[in-house]
Protein backbone atom coordinates (compact mmCIF):
# COMPACT_ATOMS: atom_id res chain seq x y z
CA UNK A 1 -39.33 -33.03 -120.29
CA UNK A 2 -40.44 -33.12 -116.69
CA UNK A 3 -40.00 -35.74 -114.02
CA UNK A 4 -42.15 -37.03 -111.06
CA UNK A 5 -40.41 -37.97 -107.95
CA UNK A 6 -41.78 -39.51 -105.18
CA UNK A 7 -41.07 -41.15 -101.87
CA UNK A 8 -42.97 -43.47 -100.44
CA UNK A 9 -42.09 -45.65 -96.59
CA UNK A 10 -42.69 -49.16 -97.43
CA UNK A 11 -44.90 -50.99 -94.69
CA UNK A 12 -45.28 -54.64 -96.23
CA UNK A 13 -42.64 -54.70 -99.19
CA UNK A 14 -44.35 -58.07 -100.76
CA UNK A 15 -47.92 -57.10 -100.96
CA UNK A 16 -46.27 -53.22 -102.02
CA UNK A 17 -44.12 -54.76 -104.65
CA UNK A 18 -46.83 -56.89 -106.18
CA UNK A 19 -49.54 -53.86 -106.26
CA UNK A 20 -46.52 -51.71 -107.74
CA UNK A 21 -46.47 -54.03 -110.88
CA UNK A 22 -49.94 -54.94 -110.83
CA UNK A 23 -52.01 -51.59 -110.53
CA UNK A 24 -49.14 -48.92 -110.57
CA UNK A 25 -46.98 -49.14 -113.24
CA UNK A 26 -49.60 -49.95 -115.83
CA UNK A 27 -51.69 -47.25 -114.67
CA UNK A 28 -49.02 -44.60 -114.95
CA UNK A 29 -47.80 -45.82 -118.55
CA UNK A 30 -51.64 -45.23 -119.33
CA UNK A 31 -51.01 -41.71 -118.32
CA UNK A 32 -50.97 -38.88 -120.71
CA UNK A 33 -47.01 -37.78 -121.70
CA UNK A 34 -45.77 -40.42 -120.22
CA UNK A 35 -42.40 -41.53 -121.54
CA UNK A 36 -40.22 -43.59 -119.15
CA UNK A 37 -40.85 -44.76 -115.20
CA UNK A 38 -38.31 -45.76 -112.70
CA UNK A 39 -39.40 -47.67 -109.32
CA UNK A 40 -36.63 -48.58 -106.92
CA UNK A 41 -36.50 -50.15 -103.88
CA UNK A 42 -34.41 -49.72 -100.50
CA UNK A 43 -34.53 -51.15 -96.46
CA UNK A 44 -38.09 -49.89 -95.78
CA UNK A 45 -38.85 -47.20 -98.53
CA UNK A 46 -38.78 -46.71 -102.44
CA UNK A 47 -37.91 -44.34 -104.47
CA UNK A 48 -39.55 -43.61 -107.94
CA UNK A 49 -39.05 -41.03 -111.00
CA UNK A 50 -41.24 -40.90 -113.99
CA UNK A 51 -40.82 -38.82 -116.86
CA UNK A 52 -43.37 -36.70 -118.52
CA UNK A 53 -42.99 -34.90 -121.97
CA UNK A 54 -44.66 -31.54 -120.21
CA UNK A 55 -44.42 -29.86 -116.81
CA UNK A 56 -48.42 -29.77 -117.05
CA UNK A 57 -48.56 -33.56 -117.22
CA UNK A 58 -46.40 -34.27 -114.69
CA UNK A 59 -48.27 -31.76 -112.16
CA UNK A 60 -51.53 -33.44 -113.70
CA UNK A 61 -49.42 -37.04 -112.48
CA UNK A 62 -48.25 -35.72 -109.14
CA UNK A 63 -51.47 -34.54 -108.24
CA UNK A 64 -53.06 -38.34 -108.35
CA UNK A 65 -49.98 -39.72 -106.87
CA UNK A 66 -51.55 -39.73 -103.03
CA UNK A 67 -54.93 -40.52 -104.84
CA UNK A 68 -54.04 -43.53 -106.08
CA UNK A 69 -50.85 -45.20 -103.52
CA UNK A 70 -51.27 -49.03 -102.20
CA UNK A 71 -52.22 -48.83 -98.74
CA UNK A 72 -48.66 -50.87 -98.18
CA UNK A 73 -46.73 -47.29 -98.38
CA UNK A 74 -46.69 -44.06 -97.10
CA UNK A 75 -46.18 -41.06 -99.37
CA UNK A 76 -43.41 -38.94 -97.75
CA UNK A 77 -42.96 -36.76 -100.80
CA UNK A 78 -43.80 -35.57 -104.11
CA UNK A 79 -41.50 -33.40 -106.42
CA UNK A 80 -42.15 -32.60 -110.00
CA UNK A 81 -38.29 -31.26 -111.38
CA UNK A 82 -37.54 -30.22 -114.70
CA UNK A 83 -34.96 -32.80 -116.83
CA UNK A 84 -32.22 -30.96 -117.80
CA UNK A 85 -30.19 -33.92 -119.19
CA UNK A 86 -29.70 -37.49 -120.12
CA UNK A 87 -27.92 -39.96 -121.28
């Protein structure tokens, strides 16, 4: 399994919050491999990891990450890491 991490500066943390849940999340459970997504907030940025079953389909997901991010954020960065455990 492979994750997706990404941080993101949050501009407007309403209108950011409400186009997380209404265009972000459900796009990215639509995504192929997906298995579990994270989205947390702090003072002025977020913090997000989503798991993939594949490296290649978290690449594929990293890749549209600065494609498809509400104008109410700034991507700061993108990491895909391998899971090496859970709980």
């Amino acid at each position: 399994m492979h994750a997706v991490m990404v941080r993101v500066s949050v501009h407007d943390r309403e209108a950011a919050t409400a186009a997380l849940r209404e265009e972000v999340v459900p796009g990215v459970a639509q995504a192929p491999g997906f298995v579990a997504g994270y989205w947390t907030a702090a003072e002025g940025n977020g913090l997000s990891l989503v798991m993939f079953d594949t490296e290649e389909q978290a690449r594929a997901a990293a890749d549209r990450v600065r494609q498809s991010v509400p104008d109410q954020v700034t991507v700061e960065d993108v990491e895909v890491r391998e899971v090496v455990a859970s709980a």
